[in-house]
N, C-alpha and C. Protein backbone atom coordinates (compact mmCIF):
# COMPACT_ATOMS: atom_id res chain seq x y z
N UNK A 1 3.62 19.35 -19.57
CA UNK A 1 2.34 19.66 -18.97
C UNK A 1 2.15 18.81 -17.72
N UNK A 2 1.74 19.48 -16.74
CA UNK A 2 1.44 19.21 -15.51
C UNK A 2 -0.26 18.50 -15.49
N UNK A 3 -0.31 17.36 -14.51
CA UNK A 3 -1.32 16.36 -14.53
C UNK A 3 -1.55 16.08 -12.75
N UNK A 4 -2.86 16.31 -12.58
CA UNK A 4 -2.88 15.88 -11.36
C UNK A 4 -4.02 14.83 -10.70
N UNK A 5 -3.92 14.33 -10.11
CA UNK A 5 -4.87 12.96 -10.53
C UNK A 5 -5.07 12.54 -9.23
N UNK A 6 -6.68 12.34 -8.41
CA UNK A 6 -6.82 11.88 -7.49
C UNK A 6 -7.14 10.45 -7.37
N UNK A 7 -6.94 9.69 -6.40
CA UNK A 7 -7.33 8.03 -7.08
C UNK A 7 -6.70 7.48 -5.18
N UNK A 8 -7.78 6.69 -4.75
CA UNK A 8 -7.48 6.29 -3.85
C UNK A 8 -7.07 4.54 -3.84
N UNK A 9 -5.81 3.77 -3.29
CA UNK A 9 -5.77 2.38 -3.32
C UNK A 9 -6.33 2.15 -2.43
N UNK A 10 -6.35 0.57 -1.94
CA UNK A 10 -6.23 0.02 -0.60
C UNK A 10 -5.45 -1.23 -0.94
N UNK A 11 -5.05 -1.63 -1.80
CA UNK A 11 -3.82 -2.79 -1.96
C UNK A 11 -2.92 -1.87 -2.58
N UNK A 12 -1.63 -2.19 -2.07
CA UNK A 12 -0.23 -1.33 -2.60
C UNK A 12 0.04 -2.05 -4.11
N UNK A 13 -0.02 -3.52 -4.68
CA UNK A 13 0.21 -4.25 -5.56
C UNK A 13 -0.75 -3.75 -6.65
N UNK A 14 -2.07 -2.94 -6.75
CA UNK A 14 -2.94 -2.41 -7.60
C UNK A 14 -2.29 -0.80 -7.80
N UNK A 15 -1.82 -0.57 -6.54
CA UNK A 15 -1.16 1.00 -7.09
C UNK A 15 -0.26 0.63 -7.87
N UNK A 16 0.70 0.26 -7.44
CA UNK A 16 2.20 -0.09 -8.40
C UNK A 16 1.95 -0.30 -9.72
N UNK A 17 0.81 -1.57 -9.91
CA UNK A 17 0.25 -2.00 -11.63
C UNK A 17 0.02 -0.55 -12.23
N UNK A 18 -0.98 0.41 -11.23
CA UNK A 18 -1.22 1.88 -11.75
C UNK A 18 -0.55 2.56 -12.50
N UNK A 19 0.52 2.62 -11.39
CA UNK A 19 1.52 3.69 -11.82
C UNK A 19 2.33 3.20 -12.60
N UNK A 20 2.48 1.67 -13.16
CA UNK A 20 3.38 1.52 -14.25
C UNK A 20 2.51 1.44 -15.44
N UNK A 21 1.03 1.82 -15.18
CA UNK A 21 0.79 1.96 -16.99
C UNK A 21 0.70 3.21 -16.96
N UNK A 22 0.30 4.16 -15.95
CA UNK A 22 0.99 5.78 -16.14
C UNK A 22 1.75 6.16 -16.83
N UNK A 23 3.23 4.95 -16.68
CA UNK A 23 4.66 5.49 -16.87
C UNK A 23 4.41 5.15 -18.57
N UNK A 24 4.08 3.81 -18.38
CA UNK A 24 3.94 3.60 -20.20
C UNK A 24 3.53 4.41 -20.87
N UNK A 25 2.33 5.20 -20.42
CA UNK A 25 1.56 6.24 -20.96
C UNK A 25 2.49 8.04 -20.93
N UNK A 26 4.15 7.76 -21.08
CA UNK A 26 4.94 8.52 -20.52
C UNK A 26 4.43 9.59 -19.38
N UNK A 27 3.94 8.82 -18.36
CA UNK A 27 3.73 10.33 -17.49
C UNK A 27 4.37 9.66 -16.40
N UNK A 28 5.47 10.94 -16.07
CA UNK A 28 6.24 11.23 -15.24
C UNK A 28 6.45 11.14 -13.46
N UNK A 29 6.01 10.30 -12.88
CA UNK A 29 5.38 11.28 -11.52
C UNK A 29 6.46 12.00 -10.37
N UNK A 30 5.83 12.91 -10.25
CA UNK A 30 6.54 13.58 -9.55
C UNK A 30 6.63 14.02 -8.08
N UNK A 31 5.16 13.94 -7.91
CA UNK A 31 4.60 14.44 -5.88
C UNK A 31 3.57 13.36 -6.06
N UNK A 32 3.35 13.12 -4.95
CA UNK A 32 2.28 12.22 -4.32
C UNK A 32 2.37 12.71 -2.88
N UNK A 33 0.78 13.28 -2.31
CA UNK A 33 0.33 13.47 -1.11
C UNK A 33 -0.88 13.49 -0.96
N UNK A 34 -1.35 12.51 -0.41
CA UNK A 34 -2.79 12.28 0.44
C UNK A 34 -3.38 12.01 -0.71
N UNK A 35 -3.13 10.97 -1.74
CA UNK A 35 -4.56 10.62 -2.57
C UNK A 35 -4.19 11.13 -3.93
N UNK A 36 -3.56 12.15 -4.21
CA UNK A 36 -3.15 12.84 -5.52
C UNK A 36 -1.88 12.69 -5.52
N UNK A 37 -2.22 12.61 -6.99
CA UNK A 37 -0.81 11.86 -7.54
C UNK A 37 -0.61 12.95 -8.61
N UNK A 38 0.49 13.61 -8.71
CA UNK A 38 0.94 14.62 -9.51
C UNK A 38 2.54 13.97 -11.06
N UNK A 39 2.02 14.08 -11.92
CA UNK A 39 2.45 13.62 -13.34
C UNK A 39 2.88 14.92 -14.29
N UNK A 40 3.86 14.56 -14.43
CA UNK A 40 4.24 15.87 -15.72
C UNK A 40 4.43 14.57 -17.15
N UNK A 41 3.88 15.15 -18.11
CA UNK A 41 4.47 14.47 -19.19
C UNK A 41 5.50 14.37 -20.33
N UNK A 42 6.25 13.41 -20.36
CA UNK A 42 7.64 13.54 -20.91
C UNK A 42 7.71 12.64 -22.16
N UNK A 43 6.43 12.99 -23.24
CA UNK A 43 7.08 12.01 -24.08
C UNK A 43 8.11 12.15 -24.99
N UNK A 44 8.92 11.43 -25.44
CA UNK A 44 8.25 9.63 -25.58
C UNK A 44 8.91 8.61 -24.31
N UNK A 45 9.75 9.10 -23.91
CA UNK A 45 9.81 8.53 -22.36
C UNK A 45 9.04 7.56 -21.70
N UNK A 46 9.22 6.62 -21.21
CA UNK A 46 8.56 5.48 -20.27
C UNK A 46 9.53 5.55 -19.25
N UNK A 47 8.61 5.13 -18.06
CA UNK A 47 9.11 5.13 -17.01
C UNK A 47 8.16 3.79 -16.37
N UNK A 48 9.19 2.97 -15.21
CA UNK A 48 9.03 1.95 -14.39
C UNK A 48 8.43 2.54 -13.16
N UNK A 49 7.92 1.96 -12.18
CA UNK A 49 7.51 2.69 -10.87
C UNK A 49 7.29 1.30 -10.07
N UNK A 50 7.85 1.73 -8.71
CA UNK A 50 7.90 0.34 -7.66
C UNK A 50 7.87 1.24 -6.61
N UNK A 51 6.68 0.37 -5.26
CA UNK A 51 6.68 1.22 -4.40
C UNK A 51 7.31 0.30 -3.36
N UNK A 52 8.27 1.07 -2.59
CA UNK A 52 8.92 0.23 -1.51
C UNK A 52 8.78 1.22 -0.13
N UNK A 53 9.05 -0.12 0.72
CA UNK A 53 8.15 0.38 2.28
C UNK A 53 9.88 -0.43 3.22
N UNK A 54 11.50 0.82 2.79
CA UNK A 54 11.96 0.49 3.59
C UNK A 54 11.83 0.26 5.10
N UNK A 55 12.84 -0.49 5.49
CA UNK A 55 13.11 -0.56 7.27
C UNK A 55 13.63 0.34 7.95
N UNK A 56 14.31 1.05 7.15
CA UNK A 56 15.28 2.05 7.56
C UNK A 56 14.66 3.13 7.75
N UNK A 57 15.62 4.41 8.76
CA UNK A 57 15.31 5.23 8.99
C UNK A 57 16.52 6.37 9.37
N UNK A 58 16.02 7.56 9.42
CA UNK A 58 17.25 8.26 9.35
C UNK A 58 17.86 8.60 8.35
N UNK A 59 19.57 8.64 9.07
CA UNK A 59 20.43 8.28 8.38
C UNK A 59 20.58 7.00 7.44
N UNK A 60 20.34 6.35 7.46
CA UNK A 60 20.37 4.89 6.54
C UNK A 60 19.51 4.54 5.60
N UNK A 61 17.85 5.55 6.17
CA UNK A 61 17.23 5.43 5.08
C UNK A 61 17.90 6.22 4.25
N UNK A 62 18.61 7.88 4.45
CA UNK A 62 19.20 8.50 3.14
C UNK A 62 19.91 7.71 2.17
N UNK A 63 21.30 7.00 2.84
CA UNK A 63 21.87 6.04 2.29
C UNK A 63 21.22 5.57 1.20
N UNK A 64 20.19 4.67 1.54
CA UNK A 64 19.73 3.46 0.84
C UNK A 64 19.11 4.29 -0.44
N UNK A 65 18.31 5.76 0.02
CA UNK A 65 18.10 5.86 -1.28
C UNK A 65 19.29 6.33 -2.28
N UNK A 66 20.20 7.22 -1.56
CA UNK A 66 21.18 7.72 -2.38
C UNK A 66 21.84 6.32 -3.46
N UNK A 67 22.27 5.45 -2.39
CA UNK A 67 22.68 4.21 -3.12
C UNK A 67 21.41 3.84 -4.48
N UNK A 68 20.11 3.99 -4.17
CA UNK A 68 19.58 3.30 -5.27
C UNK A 68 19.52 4.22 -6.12
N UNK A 69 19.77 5.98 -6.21
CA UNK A 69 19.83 6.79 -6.83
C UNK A 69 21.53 6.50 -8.47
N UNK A 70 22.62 6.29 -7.70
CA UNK A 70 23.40 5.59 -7.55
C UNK A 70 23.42 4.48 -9.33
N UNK A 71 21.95 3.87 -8.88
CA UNK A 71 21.72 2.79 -9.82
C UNK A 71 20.43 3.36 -10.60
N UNK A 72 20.19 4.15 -10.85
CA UNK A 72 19.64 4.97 -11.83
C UNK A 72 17.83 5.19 -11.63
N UNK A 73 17.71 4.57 -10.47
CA UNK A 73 16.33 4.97 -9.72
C UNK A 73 16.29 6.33 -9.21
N UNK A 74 15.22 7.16 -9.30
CA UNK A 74 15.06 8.23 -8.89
C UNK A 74 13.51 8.08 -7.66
N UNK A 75 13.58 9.22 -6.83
CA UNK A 75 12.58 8.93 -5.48
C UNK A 75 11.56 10.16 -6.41
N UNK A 76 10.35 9.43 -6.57
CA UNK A 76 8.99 10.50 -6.71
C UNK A 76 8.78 11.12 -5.97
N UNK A 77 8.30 9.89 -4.51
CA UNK A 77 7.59 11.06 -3.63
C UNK A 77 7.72 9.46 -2.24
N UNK A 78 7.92 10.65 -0.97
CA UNK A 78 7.53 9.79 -0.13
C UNK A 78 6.21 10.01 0.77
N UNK A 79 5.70 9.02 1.02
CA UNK A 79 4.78 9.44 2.03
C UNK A 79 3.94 8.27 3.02
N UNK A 80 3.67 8.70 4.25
CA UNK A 80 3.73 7.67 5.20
C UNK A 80 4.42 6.12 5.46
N UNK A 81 5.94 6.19 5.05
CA UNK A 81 6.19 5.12 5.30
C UNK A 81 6.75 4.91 3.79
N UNK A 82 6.24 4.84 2.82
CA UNK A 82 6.20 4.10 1.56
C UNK A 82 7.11 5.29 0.82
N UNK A 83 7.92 4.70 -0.04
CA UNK A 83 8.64 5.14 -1.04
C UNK A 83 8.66 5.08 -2.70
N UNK A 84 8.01 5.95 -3.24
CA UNK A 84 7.48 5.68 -4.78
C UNK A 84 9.00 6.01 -5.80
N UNK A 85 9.17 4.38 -6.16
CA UNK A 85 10.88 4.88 -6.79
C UNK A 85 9.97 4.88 -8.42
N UNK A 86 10.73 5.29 -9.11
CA UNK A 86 11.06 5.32 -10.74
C UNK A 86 12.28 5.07 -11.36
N UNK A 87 12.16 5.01 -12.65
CA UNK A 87 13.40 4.48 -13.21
C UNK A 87 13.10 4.25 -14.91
N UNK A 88 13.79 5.14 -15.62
CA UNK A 88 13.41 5.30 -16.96
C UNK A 88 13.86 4.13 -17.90
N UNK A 89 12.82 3.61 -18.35
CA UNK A 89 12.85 1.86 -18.81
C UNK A 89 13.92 2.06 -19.84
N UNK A 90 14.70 2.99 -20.31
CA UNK A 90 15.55 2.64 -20.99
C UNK A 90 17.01 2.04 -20.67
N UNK A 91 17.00 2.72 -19.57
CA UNK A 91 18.46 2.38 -18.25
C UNK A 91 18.03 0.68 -18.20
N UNK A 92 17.09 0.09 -18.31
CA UNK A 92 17.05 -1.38 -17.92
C UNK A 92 15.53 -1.68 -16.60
N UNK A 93 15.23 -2.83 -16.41
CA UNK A 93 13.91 -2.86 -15.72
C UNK A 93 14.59 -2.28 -14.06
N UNK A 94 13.45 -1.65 -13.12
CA UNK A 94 13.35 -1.86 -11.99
C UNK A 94 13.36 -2.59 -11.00
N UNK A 95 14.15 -3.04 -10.47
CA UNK A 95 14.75 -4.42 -9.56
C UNK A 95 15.30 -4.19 -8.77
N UNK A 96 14.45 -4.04 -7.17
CA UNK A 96 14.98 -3.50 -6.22
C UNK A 96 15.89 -4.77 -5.39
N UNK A 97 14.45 -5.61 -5.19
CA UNK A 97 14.67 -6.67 -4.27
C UNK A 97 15.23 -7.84 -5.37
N UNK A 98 16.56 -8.74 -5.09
CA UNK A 98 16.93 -9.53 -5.89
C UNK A 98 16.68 -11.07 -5.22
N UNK A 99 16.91 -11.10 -3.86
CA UNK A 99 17.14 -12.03 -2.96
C UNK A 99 15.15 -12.24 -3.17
N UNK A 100 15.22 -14.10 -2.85
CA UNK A 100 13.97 -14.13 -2.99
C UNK A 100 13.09 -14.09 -1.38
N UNK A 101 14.23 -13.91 -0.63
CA UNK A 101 13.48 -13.96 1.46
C UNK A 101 12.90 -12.42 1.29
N UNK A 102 13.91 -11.91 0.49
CA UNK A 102 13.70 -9.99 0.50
C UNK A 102 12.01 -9.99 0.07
N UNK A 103 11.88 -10.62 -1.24
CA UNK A 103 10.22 -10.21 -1.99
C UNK A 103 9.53 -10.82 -0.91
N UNK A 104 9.79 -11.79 -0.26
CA UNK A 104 8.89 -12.02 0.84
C UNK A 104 8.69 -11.14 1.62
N UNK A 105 9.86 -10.08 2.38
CA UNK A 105 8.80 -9.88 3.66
C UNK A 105 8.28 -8.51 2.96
N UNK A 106 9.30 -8.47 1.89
CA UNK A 106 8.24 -6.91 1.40
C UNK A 106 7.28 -7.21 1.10
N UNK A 107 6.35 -8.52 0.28
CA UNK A 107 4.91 -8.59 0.18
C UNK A 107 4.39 -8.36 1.56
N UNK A 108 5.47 -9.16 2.71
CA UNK A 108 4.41 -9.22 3.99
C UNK A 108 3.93 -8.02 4.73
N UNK A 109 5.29 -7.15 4.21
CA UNK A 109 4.96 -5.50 4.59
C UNK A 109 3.93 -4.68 4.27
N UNK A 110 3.55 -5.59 2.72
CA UNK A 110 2.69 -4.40 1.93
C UNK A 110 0.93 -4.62 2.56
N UNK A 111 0.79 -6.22 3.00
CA UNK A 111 -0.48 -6.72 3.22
C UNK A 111 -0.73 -6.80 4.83
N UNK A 112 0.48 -6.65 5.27
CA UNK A 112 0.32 -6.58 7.03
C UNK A 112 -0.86 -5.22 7.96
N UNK A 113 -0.89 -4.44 6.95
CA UNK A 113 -2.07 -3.12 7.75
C UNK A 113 -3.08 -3.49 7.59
N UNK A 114 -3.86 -4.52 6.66
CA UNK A 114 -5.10 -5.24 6.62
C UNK A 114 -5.61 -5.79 7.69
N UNK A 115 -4.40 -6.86 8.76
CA UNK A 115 -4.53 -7.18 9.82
C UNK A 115 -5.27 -6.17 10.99
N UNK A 116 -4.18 -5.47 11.03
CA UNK A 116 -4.33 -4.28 11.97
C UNK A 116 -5.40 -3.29 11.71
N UNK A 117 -5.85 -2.62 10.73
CA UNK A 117 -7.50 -2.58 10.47
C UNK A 117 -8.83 -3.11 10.57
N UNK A 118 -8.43 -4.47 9.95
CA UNK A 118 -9.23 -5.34 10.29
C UNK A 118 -9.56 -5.65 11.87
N UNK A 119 -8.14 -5.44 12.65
CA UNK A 119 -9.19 -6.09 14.22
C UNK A 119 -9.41 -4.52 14.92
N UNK A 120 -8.59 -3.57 14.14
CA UNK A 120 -9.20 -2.30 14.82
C UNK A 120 -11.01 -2.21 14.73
N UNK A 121 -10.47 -1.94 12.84
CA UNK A 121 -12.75 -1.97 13.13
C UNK A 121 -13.72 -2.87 14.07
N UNK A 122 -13.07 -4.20 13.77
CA UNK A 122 -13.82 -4.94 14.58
C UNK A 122 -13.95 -4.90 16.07
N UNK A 123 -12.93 -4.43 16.82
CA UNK A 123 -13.00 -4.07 18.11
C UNK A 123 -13.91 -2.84 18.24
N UNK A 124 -13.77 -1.98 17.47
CA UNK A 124 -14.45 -0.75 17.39
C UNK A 124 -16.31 -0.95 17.40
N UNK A 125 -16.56 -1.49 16.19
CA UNK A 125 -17.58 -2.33 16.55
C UNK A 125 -18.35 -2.98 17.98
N UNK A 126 -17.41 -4.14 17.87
CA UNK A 126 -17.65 -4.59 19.27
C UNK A 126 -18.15 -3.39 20.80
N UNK A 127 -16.98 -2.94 20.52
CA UNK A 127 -17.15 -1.67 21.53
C UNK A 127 -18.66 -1.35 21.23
N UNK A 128 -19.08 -0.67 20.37
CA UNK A 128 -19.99 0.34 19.87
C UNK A 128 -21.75 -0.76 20.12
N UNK A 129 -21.21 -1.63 20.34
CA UNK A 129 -22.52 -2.73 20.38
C UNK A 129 -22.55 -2.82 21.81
N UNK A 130 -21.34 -3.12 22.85
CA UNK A 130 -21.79 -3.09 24.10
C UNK A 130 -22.09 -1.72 24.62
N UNK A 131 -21.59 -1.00 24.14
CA UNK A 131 -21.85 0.38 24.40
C UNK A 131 -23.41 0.55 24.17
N UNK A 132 -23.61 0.11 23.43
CA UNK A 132 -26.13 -0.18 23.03
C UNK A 132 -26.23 -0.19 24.39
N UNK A 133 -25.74 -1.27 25.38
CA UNK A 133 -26.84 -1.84 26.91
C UNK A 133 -27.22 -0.55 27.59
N UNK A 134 -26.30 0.75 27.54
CA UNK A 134 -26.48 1.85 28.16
C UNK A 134 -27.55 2.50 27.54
N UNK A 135 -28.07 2.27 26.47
CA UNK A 135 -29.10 3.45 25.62
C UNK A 135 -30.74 2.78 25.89
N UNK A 136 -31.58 3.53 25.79
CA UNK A 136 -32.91 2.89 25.89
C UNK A 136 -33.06 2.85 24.31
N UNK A 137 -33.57 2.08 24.28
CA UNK A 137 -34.23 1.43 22.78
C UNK A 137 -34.69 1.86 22.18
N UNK A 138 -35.56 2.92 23.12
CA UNK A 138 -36.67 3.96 21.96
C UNK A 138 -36.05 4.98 21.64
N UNK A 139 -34.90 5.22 22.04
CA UNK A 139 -34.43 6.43 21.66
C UNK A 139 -33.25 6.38 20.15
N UNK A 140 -33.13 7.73 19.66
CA UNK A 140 -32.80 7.44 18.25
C UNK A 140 -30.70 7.13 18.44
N UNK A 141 -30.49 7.47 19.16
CA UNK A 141 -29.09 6.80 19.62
C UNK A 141 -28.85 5.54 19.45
N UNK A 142 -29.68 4.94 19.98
CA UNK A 142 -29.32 3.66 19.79
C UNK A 142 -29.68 2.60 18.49
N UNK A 143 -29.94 3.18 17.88
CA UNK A 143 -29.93 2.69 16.32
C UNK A 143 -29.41 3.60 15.45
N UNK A 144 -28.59 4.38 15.99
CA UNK A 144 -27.42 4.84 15.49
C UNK A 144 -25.93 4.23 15.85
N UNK A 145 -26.27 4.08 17.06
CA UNK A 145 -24.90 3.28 17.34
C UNK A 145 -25.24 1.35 17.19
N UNK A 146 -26.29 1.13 17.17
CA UNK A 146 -26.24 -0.58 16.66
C UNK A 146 -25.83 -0.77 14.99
N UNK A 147 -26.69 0.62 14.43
CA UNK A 147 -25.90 0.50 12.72
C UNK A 147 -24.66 0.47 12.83
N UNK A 148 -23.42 1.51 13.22
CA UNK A 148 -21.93 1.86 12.67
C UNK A 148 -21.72 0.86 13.65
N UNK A 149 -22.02 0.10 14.82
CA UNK A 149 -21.40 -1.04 15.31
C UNK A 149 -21.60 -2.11 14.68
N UNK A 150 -22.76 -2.40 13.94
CA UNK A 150 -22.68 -3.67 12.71
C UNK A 150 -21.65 -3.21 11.65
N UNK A 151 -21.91 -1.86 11.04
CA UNK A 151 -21.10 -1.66 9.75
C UNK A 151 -19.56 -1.96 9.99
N UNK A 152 -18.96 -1.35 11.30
CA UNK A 152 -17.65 -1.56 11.78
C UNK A 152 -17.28 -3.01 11.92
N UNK A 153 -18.08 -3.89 12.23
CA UNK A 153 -17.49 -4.85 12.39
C UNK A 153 -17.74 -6.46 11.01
N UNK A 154 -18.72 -5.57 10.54
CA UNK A 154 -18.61 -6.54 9.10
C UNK A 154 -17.18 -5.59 7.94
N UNK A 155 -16.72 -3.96 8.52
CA UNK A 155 -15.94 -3.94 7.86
C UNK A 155 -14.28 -4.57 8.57
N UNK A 156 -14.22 -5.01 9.49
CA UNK A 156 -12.97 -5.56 10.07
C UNK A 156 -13.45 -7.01 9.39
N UNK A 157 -14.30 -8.11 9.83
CA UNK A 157 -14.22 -8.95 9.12
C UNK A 157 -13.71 -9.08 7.54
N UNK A 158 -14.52 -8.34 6.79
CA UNK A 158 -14.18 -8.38 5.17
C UNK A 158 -12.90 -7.46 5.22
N UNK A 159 -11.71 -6.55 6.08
CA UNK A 159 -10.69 -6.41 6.06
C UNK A 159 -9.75 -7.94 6.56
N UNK A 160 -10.02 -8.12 7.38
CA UNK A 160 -9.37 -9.42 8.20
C UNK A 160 -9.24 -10.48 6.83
N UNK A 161 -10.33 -11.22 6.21
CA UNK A 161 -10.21 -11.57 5.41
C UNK A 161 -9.44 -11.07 4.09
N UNK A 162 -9.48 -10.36 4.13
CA UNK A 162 -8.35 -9.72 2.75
C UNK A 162 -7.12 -10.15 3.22
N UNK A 163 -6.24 -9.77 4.51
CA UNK A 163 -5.27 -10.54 5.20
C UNK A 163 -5.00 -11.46 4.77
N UNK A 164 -6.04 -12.24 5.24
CA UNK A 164 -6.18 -13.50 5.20
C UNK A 164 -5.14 -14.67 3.98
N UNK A 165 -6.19 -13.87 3.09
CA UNK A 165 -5.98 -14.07 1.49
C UNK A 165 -4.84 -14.00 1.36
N UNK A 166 -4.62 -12.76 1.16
CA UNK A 166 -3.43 -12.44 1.24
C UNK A 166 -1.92 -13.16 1.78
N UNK A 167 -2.41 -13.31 3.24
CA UNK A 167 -1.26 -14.05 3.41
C UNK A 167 -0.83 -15.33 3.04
N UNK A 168 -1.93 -15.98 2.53
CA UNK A 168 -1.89 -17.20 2.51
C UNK A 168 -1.58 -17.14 1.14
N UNK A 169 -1.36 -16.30 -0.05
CA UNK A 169 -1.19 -16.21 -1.22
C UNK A 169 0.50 -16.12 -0.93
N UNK A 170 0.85 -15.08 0.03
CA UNK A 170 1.99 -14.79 -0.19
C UNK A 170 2.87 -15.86 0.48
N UNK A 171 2.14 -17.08 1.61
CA UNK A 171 2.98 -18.16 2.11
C UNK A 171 2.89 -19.38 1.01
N UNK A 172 1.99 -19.14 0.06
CA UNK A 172 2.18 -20.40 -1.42
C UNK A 172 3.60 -19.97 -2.01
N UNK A 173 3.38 -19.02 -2.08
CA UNK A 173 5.04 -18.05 -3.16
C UNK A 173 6.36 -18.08 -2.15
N UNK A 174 6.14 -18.13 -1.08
CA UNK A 174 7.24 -18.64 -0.24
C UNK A 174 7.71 -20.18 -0.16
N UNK A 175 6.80 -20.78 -0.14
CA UNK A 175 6.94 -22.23 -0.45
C UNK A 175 7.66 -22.91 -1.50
N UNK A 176 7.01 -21.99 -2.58
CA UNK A 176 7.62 -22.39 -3.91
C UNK A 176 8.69 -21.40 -4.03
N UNK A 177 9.19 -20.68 -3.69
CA UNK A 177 10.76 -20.00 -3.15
C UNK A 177 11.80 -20.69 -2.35
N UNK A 178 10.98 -21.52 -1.31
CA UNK A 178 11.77 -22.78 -0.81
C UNK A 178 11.99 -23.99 -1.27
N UNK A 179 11.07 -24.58 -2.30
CA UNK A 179 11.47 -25.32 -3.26
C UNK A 179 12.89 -25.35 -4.05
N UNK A 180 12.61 -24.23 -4.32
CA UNK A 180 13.65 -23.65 -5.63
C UNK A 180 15.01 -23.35 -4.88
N UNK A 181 15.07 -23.19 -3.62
CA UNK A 181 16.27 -22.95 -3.21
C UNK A 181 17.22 -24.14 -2.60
């Protein structure tokens, strides 16, 4: 039986947790596009799920997946960039990245669009506030554009900060990766 399920992230590390109690819950996935996530169910089957955001492209991205195909990962679904692998927990766990520099920059990959959101809205904002000096006051424009120019730019701040966090979570775990090495 076919399952289709809408559910939006904004951290890639909360999807992944998702989709591996999906898999526990034997459901299958199969397509993912724009927000829906499509599941057939196979019990008693479990399945692993890891989302990876190769470098590659082309030719080499085929490679890389064929190679991880290879090792008993199968590709769900791709989409913008990101690659939703699986891998039926009986073959053994999901373990893409072994090297510990690798889990680094893939965390840095996964939390790096926070940045870039973050100063988009906020520029956007910005914009949208100097853009006010042109409007007269009494008119209803301009407390239309002073609202979505506040909202825009308290939402780049509280994006920026997620970054933030973020990175600084993921340069503690690098640290203690350089310890250990």
């Amino acid at each position: 039986m076919k399952t289709k399920i809408k559910k939006t992230f904004l951290d890639i590390d909360e999807e992944e947790k998702w989709l591996n109690q999906q898999g526990e819950n034997s459901l299958m996935m199969i397509g993912y596009y724009n927000g829906v996530y499509e599941f057939e169910d196979v019990s008693p089957t479990k399945y692993q799920y890891k989302i990876d955001i190769p470098d590659y492209v082309g030719a080499k991205r085929k490679e890389y997946l064929e190679f991880l195909e290879e090792g008993g990962v199968s590709v769900a679904a791709q989409y913008s960039g990101r690659v939703y692998l699986r891998k039926n927990t009986s073959l053994g766990p999901l373990e893409i990245y072994t090297e510990k520099f690798e889990l680094y920059r893939q965390a840095k990959k996964r939390y790096g669009y926070f940045f870039t959101l973050g100063i988009a809205q906020f520029a956007l904002g910005v914009f949208m506030l100097v853009q006010m000096t042109n409007l007269n006051k009494e008119e209803i424009p301009y407390k239309i554009v002073c609202f979505f120019g506040v909202i825009y730019m308290i939402a780049g701040i509280v994006l920026f900060g997620i970054a933030i966090k973020k990175h600084l979570k993921n340069v503690q775990a690098k640290k203690e990766i350089d310890l250990w090495e």
